[in-house]
Structure formats: C-alpha cells, structure tokens
N, C-alpha and C. Protein backbone atom coordinates (compact mmCIF):
# COMPACT_ATOMS: atom_id res chain seq x y z
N UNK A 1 245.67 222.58 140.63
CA UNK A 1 245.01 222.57 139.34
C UNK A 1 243.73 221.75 139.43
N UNK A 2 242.88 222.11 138.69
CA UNK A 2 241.27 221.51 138.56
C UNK A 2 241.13 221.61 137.21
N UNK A 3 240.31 220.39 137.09
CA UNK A 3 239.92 220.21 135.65
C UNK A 3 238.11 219.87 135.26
N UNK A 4 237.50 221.15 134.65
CA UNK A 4 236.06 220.99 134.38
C UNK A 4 236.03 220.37 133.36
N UNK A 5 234.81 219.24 133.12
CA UNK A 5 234.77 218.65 131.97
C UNK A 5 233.17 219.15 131.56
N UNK A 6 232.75 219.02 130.77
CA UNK A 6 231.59 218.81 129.93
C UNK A 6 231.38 218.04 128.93
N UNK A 7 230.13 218.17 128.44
CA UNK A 7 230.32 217.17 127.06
C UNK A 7 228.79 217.64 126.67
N UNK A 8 229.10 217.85 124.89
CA UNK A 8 228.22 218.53 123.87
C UNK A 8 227.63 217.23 122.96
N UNK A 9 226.75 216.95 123.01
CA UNK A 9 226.07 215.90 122.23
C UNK A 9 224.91 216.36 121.10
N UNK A 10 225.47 216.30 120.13
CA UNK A 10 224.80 216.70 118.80
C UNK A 10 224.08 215.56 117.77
N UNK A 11 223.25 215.67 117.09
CA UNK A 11 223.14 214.45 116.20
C UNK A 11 222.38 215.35 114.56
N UNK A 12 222.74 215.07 114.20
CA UNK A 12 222.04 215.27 112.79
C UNK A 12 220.69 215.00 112.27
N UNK A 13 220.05 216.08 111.99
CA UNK A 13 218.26 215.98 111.91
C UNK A 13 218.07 216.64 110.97
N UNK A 14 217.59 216.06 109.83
CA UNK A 14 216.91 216.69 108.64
C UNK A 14 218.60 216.97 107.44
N UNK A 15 218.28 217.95 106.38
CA UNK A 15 219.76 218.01 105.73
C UNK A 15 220.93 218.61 106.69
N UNK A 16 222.07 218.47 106.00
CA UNK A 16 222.89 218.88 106.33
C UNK A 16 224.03 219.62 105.09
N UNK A 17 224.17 220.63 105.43
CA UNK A 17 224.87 221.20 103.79
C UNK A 17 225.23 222.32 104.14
N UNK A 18 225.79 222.83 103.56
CA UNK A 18 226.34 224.17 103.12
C UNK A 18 225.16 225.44 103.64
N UNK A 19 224.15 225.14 103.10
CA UNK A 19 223.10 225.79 103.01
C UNK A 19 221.81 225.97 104.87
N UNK A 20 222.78 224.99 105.51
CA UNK A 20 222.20 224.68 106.68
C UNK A 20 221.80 223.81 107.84
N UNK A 21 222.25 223.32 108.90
CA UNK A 21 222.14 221.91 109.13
C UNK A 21 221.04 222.47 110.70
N UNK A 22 220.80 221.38 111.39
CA UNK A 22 220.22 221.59 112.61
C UNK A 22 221.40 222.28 113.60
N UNK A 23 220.99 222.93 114.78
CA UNK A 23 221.79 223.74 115.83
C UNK A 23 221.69 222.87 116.96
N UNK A 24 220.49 222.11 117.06
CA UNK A 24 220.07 222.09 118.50
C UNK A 24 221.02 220.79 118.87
N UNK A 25 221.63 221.08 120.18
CA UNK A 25 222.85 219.88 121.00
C UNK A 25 221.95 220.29 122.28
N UNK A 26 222.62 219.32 123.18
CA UNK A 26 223.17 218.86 124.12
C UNK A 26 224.25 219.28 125.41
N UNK A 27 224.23 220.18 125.95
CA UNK A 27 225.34 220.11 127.24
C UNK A 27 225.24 219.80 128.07
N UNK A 28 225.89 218.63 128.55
CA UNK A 28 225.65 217.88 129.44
C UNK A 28 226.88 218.49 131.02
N UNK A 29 226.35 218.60 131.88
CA UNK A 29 227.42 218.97 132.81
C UNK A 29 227.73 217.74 134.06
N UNK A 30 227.47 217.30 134.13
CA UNK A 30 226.75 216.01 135.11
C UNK A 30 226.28 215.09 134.73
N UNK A 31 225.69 214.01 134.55
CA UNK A 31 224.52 212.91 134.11
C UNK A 31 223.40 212.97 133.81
N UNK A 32 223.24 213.91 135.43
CA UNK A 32 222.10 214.17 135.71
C UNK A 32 221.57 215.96 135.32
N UNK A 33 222.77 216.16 134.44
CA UNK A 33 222.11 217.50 134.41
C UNK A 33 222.42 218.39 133.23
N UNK A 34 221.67 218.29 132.42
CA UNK A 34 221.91 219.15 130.73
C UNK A 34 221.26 219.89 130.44
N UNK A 35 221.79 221.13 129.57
CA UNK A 35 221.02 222.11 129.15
C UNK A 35 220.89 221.81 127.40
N UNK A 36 219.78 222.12 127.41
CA UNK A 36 219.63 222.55 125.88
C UNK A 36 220.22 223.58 124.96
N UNK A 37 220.87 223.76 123.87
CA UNK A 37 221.28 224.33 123.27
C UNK A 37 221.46 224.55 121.64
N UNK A 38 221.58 225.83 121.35
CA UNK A 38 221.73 226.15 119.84
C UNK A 38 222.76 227.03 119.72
N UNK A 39 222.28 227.48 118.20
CA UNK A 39 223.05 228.78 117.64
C UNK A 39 222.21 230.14 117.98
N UNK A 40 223.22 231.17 117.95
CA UNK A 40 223.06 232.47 118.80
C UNK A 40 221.47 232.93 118.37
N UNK A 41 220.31 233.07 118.95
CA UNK A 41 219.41 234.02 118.67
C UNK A 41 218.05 233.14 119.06
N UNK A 42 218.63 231.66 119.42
CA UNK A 42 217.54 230.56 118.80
C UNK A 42 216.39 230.62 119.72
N UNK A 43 215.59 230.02 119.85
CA UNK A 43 214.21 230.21 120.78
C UNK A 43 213.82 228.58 121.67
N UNK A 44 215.03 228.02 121.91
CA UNK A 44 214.49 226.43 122.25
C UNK A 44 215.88 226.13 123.15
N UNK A 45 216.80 227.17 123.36
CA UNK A 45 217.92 227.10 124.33
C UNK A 45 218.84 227.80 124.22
N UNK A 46 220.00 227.57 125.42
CA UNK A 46 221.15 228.71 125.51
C UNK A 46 221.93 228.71 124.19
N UNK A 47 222.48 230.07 123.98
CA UNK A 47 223.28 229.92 122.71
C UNK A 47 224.86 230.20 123.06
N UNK A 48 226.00 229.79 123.00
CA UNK A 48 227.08 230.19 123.40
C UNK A 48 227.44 231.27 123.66
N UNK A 49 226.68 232.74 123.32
CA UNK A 49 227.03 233.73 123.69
C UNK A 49 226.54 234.02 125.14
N UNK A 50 225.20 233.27 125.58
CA UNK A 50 224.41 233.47 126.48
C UNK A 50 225.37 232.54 127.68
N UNK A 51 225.30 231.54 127.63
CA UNK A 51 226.34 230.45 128.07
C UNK A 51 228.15 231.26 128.75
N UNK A 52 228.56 231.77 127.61
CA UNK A 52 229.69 232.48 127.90
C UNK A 52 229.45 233.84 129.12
N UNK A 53 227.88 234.42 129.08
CA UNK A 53 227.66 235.62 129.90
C UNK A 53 227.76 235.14 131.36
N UNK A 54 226.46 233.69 131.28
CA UNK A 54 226.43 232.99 132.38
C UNK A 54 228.02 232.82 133.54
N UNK A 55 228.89 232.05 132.55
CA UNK A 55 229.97 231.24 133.45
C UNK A 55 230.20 232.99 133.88
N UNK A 56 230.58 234.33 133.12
CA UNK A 56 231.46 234.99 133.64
C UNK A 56 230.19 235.43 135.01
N UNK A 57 228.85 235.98 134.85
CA UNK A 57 228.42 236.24 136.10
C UNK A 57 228.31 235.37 136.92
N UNK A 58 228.43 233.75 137.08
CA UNK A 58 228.30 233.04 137.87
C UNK A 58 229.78 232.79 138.45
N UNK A 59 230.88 232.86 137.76
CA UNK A 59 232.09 233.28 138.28
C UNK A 59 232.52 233.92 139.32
N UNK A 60 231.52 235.51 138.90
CA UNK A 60 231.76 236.77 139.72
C UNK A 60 231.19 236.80 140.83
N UNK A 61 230.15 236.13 140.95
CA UNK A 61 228.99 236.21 141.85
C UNK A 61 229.44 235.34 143.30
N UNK A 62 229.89 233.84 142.68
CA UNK A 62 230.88 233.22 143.35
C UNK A 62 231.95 233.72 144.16
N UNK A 63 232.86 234.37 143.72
CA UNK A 63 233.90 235.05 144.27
C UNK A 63 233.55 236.41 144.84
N UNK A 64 232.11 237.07 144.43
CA UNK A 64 231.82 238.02 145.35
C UNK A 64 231.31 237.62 146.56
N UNK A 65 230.37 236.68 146.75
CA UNK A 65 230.11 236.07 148.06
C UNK A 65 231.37 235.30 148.83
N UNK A 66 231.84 234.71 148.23
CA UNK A 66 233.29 234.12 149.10
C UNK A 66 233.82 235.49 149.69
N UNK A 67 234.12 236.73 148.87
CA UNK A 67 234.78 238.03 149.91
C UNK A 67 233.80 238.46 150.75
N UNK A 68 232.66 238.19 150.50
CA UNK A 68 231.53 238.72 152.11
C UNK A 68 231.24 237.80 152.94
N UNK A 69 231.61 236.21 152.85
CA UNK A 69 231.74 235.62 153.62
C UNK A 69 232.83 235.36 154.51
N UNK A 70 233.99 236.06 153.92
CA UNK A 70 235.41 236.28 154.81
C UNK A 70 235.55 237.70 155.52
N UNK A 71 234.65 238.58 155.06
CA UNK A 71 234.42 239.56 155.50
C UNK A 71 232.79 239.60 156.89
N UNK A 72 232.37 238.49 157.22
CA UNK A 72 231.58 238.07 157.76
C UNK A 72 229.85 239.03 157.74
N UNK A 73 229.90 239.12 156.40
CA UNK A 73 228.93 239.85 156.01
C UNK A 73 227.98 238.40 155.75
N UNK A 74 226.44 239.12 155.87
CA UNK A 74 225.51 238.39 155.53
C UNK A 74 224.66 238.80 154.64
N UNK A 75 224.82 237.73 153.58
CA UNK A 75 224.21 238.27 151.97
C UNK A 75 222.85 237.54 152.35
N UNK A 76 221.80 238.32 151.90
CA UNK A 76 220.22 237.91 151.75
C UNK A 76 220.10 236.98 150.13
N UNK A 77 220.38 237.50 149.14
CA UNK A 77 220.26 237.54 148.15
C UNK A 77 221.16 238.24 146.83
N UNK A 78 221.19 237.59 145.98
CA UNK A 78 222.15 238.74 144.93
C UNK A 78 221.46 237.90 143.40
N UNK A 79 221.30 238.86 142.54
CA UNK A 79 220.66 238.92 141.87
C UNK A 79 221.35 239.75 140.55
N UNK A 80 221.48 239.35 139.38
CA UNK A 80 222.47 239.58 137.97
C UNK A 80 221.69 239.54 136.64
N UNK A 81 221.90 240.48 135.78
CA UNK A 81 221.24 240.50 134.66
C UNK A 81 222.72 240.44 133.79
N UNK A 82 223.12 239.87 133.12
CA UNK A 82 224.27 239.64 132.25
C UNK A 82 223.71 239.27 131.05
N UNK A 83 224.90 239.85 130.43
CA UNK A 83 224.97 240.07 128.93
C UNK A 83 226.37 239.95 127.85
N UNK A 84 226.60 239.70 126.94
CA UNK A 84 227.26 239.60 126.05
C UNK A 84 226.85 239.96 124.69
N UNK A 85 227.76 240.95 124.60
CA UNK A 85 228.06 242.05 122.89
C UNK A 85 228.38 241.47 121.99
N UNK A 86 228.28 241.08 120.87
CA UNK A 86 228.99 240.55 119.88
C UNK A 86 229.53 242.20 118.87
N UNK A 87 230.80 241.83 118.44
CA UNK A 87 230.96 243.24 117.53
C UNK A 87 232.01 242.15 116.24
N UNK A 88 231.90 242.88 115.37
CA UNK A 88 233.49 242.70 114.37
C UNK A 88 234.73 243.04 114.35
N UNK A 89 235.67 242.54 114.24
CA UNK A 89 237.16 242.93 114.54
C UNK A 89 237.37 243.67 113.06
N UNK A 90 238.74 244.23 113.51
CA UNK A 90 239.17 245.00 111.61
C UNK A 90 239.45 243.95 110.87
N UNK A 91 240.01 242.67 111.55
CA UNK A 91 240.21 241.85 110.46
C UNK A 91 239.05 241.16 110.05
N UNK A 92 237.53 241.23 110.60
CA UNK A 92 236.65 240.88 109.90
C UNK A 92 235.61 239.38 110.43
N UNK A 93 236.59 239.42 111.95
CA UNK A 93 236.21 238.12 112.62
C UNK A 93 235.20 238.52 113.75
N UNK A 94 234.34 237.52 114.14
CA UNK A 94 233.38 238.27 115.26
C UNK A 94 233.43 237.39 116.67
N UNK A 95 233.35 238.34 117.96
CA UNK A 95 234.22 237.93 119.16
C UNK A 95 232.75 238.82 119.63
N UNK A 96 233.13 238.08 121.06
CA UNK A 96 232.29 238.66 122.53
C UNK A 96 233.48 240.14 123.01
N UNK A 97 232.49 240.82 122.43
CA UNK A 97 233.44 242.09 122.99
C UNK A 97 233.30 242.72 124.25
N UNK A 98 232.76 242.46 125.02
CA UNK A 98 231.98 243.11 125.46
C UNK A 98 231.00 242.25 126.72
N UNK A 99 231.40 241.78 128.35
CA UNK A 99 230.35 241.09 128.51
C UNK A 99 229.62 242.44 129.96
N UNK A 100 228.30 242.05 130.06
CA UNK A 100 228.28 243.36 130.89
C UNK A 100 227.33 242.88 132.22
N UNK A 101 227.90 242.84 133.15
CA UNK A 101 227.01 242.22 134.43
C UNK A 101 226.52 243.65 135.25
N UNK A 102 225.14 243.45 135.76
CA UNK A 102 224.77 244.24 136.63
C UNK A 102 224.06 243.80 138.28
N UNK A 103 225.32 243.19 138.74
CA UNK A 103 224.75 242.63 140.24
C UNK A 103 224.16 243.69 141.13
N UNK A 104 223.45 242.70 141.80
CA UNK A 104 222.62 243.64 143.08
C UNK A 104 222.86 242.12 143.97
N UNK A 105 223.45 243.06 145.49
CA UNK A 105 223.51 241.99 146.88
C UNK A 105 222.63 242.86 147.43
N UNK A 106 221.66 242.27 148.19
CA UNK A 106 221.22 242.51 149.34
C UNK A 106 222.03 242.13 150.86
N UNK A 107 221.78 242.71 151.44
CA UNK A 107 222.74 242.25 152.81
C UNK A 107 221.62 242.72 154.07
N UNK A 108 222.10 241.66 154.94
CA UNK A 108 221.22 242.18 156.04
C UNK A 108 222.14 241.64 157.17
N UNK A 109 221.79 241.60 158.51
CA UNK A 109 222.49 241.31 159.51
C UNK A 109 222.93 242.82 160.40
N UNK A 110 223.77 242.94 161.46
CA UNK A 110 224.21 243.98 161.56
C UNK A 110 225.48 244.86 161.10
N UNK A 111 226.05 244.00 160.33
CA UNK A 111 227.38 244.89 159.12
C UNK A 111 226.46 244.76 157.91
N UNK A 112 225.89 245.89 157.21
CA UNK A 112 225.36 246.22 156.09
C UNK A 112 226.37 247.38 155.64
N UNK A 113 227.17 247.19 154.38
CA UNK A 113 228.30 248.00 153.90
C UNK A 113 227.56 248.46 152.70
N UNK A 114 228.62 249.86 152.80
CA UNK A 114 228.10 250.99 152.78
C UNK A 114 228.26 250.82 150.61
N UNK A 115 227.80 251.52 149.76
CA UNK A 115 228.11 251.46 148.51
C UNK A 115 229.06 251.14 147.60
N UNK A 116 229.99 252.64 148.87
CA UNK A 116 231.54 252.10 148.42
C UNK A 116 232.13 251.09 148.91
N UNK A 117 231.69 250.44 149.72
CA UNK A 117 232.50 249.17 150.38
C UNK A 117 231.86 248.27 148.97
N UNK A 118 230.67 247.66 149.05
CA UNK A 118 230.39 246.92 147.89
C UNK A 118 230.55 247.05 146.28
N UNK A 119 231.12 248.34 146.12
CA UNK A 119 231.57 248.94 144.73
C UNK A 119 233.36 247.95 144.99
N UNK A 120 233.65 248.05 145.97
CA UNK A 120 235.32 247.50 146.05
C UNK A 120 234.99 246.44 146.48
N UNK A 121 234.27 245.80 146.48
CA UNK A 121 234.36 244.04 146.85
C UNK A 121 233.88 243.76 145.18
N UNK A 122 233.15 244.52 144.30
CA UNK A 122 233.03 243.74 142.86
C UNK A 122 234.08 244.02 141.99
N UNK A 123 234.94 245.11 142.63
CA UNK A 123 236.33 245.68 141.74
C UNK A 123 237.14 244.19 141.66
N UNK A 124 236.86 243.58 143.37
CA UNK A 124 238.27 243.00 143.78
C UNK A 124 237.48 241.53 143.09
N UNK A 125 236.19 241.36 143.55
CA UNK A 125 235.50 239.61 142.90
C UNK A 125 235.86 240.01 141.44
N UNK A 126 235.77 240.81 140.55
CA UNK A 126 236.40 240.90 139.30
C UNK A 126 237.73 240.44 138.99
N UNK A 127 238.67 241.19 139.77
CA UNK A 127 239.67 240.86 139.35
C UNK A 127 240.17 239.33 140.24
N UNK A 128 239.36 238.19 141.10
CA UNK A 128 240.22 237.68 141.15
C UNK A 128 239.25 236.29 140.42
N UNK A 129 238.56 236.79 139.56
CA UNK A 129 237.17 235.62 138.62
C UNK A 129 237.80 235.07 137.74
N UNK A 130 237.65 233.63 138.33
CA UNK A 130 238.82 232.48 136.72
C UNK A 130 238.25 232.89 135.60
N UNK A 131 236.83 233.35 135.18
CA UNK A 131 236.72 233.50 134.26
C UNK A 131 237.10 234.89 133.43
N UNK A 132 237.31 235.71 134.49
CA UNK A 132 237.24 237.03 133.65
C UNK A 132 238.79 236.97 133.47
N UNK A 133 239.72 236.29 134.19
CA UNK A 133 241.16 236.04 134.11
C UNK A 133 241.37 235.40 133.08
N UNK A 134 240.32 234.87 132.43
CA UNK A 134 240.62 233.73 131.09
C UNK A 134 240.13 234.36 129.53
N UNK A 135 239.31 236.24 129.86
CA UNK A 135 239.01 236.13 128.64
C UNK A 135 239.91 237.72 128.20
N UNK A 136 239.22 237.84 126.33
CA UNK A 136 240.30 239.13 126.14
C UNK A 136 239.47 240.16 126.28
N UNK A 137 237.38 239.38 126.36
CA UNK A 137 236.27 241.09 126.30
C UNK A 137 236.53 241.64 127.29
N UNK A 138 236.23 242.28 126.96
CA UNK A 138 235.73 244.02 127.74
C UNK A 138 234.98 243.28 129.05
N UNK A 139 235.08 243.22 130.55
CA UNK A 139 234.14 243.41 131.61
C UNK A 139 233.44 244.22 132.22
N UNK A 140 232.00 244.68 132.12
CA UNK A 140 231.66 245.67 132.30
C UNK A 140 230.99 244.80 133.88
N UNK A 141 231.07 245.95 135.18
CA UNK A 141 230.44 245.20 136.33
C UNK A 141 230.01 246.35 136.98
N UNK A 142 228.69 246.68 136.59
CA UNK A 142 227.20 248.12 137.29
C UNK A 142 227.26 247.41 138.07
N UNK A 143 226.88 247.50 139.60
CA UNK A 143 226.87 247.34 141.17
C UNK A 143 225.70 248.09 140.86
N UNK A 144 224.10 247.10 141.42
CA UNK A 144 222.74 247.94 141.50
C UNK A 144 222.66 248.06 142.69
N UNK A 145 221.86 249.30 143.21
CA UNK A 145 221.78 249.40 144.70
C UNK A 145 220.21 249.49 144.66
C-alpha cells in the first residue's frame, strides 16, 4: 500500500456569499511544487476537471511505458491530448462522464511494433492504470499513429 498526499490551500478574497466567493487555491504536491487552481472554465489555472484528465493520462502513460520497457522497446517520445466530459445524471447530479485520451508513442530502436502490437499495450496500460481502476467514467483511449 502507498499513500499520496496533497494539500489545497485556499484563502478568502473579496465577498463571500451565496451569490459568490473567490475560486482561486493552491495545490501543493511537494514544497517545492504547486499548481494554481480554480473552478471549471477559469483562465488563471487547472480546474478539477482538467486535473482529473491529467492524473488519468499521466497514469496511462506511466504504465504504458513501464509495458515497453519490459518489453525492451525503445520509446522516443509519447505525447497525449486528454480530456474530460462533464454530462448530467437522471437524478440531476453532474459527474466526469466521460474522460478521453489520445496517445501517440514514437518508438525507435530496432523493435518498432507494429499498430496492433501498440493498440494491445494501451488496451492492457488501461486496464492495469490505478487511476482508471479507481473511477466509474467512461475511458476513452485513440492510439495516434
């Protein structure tokens, strides 16, 4: 077992009410190392939906290079455009339905695998990603060639 910590540091700026308070925090991952953050749409940092896309492609991406490094493949580069859907449930609540990664590996060396080999190494980095094991959206994972 492993345990990630973080920590969200907020403070109160200007009113606070019903009607609206400030968004902008703090995530701190390290001491030495925090991101800025708001509420979903904002223009001055990540918003939890964006944040939530991140961990799952940085998850995947992780565990896709760990299977080409046991597979003694040599990755050049890999490269992800991720995303997260927001939709409404019937009961009226709103969830990440939906997150949708589109990796591209480059590979070079002399084992360069073939489409379908790298279509089944993101089947398998999918299914064995703490994060995608931890949520209830939808994983969508396009393999760019």
């Amino acid at each position: 077992m492993s345990e990630h910590i973080i920590h969200v540091n907020w403070a109160r700026a200007g009113e606070f009410s019903h009607e609206g308070f400030e968004r902008r925090h703090d995530i701190e991952f390290k001491p030495q190392l925090s991101v800025p953050a708001g509420g979903a749409g904002n223009d001055f940092g990540a918003d939890p939906e964006q944040l939530l896309a991140a961990a799952m492609a940085s998850c995947h991406m992780q565990t896709f290079l760990a299977l080409a490094a046991k597979k003694r493949l040599q990755v050049k580069s890999y490269r992800d455009t991720a995303s997260a859907e927001i939709a409404q449930r019937e009961d009226g609540k709103f969830w990440v339905s939906v997150i949708r990664l589109t990796p591209k590996a480059v590979f070079t060396g002399e084992k360069i695998p073939d489409e379908a080999a790298i279509k089944a190494m993101h089947e398998k980095a999918h299914d064995h990603c703490f994060i995608a094991n931890s949520t209830s959206s939808e994983v969508i994972v396009e393999p760019q060639f």
